[in-house]
N, C-alpha and C. Protein backbone atom coordinates (compact mmCIF):
# COMPACT_ATOMS: atom_id res chain seq x y z
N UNK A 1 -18.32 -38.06 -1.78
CA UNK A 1 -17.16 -37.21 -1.86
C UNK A 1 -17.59 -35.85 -2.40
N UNK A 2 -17.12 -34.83 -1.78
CA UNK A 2 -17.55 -33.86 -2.25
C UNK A 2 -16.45 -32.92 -3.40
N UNK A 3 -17.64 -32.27 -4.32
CA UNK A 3 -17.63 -31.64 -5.73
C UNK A 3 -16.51 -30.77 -5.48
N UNK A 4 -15.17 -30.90 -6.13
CA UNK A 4 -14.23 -29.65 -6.02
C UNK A 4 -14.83 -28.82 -7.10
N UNK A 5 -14.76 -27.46 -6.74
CA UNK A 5 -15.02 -26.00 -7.74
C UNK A 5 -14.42 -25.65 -8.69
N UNK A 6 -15.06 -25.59 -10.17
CA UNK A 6 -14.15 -25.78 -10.99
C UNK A 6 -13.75 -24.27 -11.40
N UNK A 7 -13.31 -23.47 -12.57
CA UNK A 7 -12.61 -22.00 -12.75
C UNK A 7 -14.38 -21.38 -13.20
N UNK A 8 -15.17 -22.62 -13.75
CA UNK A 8 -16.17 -22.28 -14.59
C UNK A 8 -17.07 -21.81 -13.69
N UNK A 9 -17.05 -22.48 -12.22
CA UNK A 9 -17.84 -21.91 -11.17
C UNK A 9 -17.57 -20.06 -10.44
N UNK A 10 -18.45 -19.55 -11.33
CA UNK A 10 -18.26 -17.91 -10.78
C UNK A 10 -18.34 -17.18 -9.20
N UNK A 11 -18.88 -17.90 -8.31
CA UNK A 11 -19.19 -17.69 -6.58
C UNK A 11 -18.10 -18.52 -5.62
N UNK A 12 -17.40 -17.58 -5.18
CA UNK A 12 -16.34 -18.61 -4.03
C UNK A 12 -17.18 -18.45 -3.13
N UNK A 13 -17.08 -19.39 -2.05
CA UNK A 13 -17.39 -19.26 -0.50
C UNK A 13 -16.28 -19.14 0.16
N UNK A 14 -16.45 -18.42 1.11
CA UNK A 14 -15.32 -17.62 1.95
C UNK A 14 -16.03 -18.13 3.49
N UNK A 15 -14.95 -18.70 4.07
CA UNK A 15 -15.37 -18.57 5.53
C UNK A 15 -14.84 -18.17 7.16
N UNK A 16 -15.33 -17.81 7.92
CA UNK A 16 -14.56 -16.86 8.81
C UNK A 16 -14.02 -18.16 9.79
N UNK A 17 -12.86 -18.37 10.06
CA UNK A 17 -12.11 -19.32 11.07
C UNK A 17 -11.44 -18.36 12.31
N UNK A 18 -11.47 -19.02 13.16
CA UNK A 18 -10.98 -18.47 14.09
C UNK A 18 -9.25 -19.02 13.81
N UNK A 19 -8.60 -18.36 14.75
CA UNK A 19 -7.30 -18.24 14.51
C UNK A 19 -6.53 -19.54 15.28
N UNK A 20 -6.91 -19.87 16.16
CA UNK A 20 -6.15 -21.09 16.93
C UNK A 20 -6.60 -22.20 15.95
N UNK A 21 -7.15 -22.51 14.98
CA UNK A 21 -7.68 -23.44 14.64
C UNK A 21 -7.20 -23.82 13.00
N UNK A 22 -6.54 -22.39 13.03
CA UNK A 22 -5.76 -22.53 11.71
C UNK A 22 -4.98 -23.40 11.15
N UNK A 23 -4.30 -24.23 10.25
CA UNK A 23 -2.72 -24.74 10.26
C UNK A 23 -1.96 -23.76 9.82
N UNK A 24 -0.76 -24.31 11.08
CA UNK A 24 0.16 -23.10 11.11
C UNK A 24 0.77 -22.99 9.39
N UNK A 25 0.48 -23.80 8.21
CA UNK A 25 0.86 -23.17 7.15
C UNK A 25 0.42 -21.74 6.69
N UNK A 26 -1.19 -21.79 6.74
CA UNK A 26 -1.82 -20.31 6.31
C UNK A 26 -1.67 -19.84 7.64
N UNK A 27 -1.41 -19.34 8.99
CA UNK A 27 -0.78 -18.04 9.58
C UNK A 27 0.40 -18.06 9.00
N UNK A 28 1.73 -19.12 8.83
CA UNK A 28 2.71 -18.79 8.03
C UNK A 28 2.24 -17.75 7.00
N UNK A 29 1.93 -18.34 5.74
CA UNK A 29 1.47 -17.16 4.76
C UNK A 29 1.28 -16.04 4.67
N UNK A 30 0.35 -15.92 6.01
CA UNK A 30 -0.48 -14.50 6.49
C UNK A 30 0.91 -13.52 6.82
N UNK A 31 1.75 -14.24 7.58
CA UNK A 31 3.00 -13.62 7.97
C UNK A 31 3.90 -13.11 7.07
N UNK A 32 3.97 -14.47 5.92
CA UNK A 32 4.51 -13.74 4.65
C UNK A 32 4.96 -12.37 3.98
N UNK A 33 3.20 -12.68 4.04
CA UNK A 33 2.54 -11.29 3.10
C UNK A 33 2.61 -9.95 4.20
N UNK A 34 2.40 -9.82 5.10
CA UNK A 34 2.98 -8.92 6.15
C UNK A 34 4.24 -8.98 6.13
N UNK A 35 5.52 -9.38 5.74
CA UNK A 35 6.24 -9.31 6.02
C UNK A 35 7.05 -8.58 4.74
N UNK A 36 6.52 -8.85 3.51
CA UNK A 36 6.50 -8.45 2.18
C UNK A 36 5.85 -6.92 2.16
N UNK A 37 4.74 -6.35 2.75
CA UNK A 37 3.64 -5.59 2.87
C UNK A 37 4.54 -4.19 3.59
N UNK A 38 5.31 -4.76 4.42
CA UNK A 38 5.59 -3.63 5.69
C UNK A 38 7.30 -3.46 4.98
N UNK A 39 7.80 -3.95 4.09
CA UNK A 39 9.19 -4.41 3.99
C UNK A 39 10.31 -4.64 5.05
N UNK A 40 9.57 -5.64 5.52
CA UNK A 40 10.47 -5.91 6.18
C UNK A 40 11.46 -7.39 5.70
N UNK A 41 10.65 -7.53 4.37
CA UNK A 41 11.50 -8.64 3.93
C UNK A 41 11.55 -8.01 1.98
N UNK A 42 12.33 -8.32 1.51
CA UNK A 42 12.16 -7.84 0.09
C UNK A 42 11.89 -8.74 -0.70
N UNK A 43 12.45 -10.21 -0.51
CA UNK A 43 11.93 -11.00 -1.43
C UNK A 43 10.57 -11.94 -1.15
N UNK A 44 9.99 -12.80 -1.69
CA UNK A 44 9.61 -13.48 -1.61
C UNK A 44 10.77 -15.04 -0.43
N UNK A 45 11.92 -15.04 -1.07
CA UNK A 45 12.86 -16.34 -0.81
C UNK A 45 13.21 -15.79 0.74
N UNK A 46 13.49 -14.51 0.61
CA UNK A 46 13.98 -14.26 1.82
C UNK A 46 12.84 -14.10 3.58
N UNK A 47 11.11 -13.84 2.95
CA UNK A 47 10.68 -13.82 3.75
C UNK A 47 9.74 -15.51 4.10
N UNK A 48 9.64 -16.16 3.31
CA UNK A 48 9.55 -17.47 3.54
C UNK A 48 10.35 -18.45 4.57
N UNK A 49 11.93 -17.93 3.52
CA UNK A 49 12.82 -18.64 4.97
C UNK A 49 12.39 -18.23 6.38
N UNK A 50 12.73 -16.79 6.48
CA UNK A 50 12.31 -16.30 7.84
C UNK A 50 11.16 -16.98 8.32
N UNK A 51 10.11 -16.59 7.81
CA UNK A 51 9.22 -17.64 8.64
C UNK A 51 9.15 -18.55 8.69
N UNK A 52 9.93 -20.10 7.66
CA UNK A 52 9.86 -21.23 7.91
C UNK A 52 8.75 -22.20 7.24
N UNK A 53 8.59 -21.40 5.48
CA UNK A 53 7.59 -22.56 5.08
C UNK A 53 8.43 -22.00 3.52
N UNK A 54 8.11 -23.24 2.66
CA UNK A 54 8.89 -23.35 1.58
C UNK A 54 8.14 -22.57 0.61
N UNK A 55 8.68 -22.04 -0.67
CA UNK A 55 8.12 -21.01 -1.45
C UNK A 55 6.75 -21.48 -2.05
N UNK A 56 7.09 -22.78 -2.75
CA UNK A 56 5.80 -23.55 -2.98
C UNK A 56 4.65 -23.64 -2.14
N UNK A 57 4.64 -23.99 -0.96
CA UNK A 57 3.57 -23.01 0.25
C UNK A 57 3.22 -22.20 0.15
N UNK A 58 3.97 -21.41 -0.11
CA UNK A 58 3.74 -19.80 0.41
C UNK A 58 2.89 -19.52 -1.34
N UNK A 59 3.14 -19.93 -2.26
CA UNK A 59 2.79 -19.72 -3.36
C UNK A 59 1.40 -20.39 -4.12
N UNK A 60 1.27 -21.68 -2.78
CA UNK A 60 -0.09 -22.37 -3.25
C UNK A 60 -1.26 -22.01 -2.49
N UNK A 61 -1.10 -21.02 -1.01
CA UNK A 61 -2.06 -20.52 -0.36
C UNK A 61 -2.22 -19.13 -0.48
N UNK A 62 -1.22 -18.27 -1.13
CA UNK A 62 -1.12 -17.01 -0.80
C UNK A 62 -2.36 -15.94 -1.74
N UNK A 63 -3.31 -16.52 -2.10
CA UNK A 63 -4.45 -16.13 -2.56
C UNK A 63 -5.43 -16.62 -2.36
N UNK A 64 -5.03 -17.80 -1.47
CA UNK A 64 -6.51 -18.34 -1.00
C UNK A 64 -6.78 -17.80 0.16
N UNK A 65 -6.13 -17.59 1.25
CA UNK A 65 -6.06 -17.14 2.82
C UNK A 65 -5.50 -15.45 2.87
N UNK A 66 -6.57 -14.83 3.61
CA UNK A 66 -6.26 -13.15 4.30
C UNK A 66 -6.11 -13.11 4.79
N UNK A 67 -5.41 -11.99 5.87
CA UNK A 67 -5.97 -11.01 7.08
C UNK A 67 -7.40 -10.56 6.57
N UNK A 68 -7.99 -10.42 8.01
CA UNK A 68 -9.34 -9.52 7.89
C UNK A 68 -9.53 -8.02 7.30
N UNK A 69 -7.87 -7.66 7.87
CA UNK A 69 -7.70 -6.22 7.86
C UNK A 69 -7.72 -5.94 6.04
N UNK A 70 -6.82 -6.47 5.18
CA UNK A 70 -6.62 -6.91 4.04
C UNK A 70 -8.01 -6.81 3.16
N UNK A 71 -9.31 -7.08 3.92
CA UNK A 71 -10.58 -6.65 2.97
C UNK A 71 -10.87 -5.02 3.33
N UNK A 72 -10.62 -4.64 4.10
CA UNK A 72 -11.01 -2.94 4.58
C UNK A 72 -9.70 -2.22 4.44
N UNK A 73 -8.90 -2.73 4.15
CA UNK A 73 -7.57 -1.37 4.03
C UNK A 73 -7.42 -1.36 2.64
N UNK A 74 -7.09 0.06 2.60
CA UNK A 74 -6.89 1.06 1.01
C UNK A 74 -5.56 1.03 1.31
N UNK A 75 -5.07 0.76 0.05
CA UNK A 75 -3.28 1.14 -0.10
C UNK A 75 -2.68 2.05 0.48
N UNK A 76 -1.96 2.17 0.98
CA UNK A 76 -1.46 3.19 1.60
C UNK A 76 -0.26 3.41 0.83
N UNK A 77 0.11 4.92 -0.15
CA UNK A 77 1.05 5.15 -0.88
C UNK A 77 1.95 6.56 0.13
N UNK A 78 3.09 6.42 -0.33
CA UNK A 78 4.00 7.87 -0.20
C UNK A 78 4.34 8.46 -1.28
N UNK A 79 4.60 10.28 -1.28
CA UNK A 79 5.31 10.67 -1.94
C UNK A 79 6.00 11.71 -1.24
N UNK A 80 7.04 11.77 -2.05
CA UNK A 80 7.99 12.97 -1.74
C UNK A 80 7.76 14.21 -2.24
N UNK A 81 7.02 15.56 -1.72
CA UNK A 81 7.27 16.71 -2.46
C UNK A 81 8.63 17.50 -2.08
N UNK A 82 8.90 17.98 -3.34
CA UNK A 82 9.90 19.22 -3.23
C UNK A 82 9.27 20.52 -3.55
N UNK A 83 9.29 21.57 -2.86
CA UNK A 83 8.28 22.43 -2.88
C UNK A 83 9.34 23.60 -2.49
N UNK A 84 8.94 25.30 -3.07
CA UNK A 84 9.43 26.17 -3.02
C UNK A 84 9.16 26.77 -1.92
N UNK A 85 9.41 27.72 -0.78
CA UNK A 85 8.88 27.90 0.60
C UNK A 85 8.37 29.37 0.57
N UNK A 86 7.08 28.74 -0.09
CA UNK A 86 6.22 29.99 -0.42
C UNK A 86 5.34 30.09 0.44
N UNK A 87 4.21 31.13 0.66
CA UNK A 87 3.04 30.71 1.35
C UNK A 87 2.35 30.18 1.01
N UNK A 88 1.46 29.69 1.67
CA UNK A 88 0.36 28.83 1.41
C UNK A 88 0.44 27.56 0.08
N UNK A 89 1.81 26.96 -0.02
CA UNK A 89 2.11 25.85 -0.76
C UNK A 89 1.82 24.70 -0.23
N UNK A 90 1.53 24.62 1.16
CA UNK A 90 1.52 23.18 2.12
C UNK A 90 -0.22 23.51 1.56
N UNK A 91 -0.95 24.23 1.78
CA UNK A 91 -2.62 24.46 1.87
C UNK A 91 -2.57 24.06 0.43
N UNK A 92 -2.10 24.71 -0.62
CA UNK A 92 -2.76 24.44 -1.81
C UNK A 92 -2.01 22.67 -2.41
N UNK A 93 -0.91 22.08 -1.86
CA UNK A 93 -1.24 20.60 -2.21
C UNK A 93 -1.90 20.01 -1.21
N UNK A 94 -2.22 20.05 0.26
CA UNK A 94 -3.24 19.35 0.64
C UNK A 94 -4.66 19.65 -0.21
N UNK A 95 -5.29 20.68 -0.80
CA UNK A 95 -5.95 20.67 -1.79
C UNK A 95 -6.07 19.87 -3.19
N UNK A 96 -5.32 19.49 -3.81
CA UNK A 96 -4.75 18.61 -4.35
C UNK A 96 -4.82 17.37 -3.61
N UNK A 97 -4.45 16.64 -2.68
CA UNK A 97 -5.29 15.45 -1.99
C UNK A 97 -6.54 15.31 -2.12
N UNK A 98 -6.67 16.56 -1.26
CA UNK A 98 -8.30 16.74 -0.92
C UNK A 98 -8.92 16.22 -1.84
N UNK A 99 -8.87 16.96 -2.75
CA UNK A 99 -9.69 17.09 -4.24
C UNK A 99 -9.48 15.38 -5.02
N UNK A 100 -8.39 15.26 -4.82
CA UNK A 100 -8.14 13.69 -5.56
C UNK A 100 -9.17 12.63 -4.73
N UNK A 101 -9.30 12.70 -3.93
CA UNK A 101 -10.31 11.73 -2.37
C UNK A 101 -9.92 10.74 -1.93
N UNK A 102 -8.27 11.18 -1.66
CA UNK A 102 -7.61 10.70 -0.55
C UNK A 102 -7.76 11.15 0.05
N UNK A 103 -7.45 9.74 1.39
CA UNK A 103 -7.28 10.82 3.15
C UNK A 103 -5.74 10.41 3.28
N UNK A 104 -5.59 11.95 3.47
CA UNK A 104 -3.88 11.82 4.09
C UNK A 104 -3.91 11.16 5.49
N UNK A 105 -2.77 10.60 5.50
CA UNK A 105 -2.54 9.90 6.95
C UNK A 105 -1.56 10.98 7.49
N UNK A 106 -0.62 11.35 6.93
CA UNK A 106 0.80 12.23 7.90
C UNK A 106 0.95 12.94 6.69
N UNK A 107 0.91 14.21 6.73
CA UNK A 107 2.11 15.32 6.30
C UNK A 107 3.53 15.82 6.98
N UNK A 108 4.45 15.47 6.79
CA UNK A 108 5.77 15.82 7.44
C UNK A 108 6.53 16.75 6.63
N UNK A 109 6.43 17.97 6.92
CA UNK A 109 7.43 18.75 6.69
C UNK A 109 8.71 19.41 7.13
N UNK A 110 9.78 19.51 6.27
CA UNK A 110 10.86 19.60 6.80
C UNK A 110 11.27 20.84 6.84
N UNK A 111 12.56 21.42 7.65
CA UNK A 111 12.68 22.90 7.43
C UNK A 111 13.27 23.48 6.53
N UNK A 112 12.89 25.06 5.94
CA UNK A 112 13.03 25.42 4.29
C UNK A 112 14.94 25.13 4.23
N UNK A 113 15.47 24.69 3.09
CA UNK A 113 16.85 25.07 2.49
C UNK A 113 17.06 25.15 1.35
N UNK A 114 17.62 26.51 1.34
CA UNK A 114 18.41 26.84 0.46
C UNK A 114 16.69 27.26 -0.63
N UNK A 115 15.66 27.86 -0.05
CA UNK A 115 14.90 28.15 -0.59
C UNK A 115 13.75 27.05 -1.10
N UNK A 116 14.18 25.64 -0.40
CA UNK A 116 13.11 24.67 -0.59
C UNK A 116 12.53 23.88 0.23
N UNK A 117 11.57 22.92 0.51
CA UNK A 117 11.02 22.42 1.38
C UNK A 117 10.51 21.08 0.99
N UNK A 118 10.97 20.02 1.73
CA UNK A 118 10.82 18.74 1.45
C UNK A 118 9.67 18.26 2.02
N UNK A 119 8.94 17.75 1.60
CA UNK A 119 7.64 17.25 2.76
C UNK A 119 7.07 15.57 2.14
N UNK A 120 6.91 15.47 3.29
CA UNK A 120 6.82 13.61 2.91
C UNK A 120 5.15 13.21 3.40
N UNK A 121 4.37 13.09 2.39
CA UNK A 121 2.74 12.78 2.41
C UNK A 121 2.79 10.97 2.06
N UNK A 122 1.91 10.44 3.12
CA UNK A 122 1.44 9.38 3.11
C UNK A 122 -0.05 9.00 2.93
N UNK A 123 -0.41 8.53 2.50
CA UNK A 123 -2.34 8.55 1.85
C UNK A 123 -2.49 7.56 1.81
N UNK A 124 -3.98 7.00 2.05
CA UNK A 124 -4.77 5.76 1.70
C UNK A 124 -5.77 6.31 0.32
N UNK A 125 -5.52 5.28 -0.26
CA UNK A 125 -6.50 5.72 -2.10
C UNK A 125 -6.97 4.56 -1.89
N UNK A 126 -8.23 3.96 -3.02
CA UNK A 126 -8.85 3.52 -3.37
C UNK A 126 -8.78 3.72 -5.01
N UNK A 127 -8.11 4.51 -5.44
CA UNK A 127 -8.38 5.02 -6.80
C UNK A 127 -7.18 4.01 -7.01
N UNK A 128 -6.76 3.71 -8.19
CA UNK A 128 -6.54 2.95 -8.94
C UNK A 128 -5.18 3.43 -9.31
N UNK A 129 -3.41 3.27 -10.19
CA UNK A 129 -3.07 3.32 -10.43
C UNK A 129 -3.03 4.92 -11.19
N UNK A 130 -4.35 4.55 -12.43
CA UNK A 130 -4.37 5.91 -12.95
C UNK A 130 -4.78 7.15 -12.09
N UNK A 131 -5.59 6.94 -11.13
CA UNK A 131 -6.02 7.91 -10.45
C UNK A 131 -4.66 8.49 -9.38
N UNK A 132 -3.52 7.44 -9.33
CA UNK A 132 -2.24 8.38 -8.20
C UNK A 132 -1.26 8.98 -9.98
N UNK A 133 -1.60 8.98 -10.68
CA UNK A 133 -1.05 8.97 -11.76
C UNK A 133 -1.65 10.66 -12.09
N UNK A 134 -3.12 10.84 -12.22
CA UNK A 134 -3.62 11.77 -12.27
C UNK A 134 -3.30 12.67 -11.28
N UNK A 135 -3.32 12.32 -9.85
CA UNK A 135 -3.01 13.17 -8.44
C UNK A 135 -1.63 13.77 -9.21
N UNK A 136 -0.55 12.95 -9.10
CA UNK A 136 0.87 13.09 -9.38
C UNK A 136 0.82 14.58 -10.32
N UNK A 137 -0.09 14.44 -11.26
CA UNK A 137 -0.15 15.53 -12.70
C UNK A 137 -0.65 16.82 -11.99
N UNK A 138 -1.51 16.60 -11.33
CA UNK A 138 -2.17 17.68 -10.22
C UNK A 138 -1.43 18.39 -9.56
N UNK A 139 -0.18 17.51 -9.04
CA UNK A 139 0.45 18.31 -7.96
C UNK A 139 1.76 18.74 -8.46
N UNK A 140 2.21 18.17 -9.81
CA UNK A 140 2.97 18.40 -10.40
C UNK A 140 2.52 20.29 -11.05
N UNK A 141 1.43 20.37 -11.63
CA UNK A 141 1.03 21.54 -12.46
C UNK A 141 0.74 22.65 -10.87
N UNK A 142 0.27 22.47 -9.76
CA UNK A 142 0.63 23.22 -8.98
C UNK A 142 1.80 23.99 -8.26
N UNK A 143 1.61 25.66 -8.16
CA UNK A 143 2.24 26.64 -8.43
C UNK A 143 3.11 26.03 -6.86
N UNK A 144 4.76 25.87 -7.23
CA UNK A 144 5.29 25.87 -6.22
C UNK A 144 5.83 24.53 -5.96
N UNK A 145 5.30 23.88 -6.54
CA UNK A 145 6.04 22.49 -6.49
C UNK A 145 6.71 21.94 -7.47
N UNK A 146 8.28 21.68 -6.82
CA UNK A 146 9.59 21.58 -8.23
C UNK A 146 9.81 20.66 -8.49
N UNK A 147 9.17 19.51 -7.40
CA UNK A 147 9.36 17.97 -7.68
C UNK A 147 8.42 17.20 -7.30
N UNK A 148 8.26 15.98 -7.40
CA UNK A 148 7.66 14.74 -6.69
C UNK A 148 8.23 13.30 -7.24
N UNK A 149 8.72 12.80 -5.64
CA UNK A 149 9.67 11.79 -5.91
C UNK A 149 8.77 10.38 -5.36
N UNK A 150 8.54 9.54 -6.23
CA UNK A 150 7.48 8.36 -5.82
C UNK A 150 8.99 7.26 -5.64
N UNK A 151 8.23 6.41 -4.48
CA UNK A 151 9.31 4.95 -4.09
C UNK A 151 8.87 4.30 -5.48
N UNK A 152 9.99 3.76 -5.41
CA UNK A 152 9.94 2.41 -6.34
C UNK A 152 9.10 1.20 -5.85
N UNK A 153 8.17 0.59 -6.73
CA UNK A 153 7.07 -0.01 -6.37
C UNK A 153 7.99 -1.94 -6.32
C-alpha cells in the first residue's frame, strides 16, 4: 500500500493529466473557480450549485487541482482614474504603470466633463498587494489626478 504524504513532507508531485480522463468532480472545481474568477458567480454556494457538485467538493479539491493557465497568469487588477483634462495626464499615469512594472492590458478613456476625465486601466502585476498599494500612492501624488476608485476585492 502506498505511503500517503504527510504536512512534514516539504516536495509535492504535481502531474500533468489530460482532460478526458479527469473525474468530472475536479473539471467541476476547475469550473468553480472560473466561475468565482470571472464573476460570474459571487458566492461560493451559488457557483457550486450552478455547476452541480456540493460545497464540501468543491472545498476538498479546490487546492489540489488547476487550470494550466492559473500557473502563468498574473492577476489582473482594475482601477478607476478620475483625472483633470489636462495635457499630457493620460502619458504621465501610463508612466506611473510603466514605472510600477505592470503591463497594462486596456486604457479606456472617457470624454472630458465638466472639466474631468474618467479612464478605466486594467493591468496584470506580479507585485504583491503592497506593491498595487504603492502604484495607488504614485498615481495618487501625480499632478492631475483627483481620484482613484479600486473594486471591492
Amino acid at each position: 500500500m502506498a505511503k500517503r504524504k504527510t504536512s512534514k513532507d516539504k516536495r509535492e508531485t504535481f502531474y500533468l493529466v489530460r482532460e478526458d480522463v479527469l473525474p468530472d468532480v475536479f473539471l467541476k472545481v476547475i469550473e468553480v473557480k472560473r466561475r468565482l474568477d470571472s464573476s460570474h458567480s459571487t458566492t461560493v454556494s451559488e457557483a457550486v450549485r450552478d455547476v452541480g457538485i456540493s460545497r464540501s467538493a468543491y472545498y476538498k479539491y479546490r487546492t489540489a487541482i488547476r487550470d494550466t493557465m492559473s500557473f502563468t497568469d498574473k492577476p489582473v487588477k482594475t482601477l478607476l482614474l478620475v483625472t483633470e483634462s489636462t495635457d499630457r495626464i493620460v502619458q504621465r499615469c501610463l508612466d506611473v504603470f510603466f514605472e510600477s512594472g505592470v503591463t497594462v492590458l486596456s486604457f479606456q478613456q472617457g470624454l472630458p466633463m465638466n472639466g474631468l476625465v474618467h479612464a478605466l486601466v486594467t493591468f496584470q502585476t506580479a507585485v504583491g498587494q503592497e506593491g498595487i498599494e504603492v502604484l495607488i500612492s504614485k498615481l495618487s501624488m501625480t499632478r492631475g489626478v483627483v481620484q482613484i476608485i479600486t473594486p471591492k476585492s
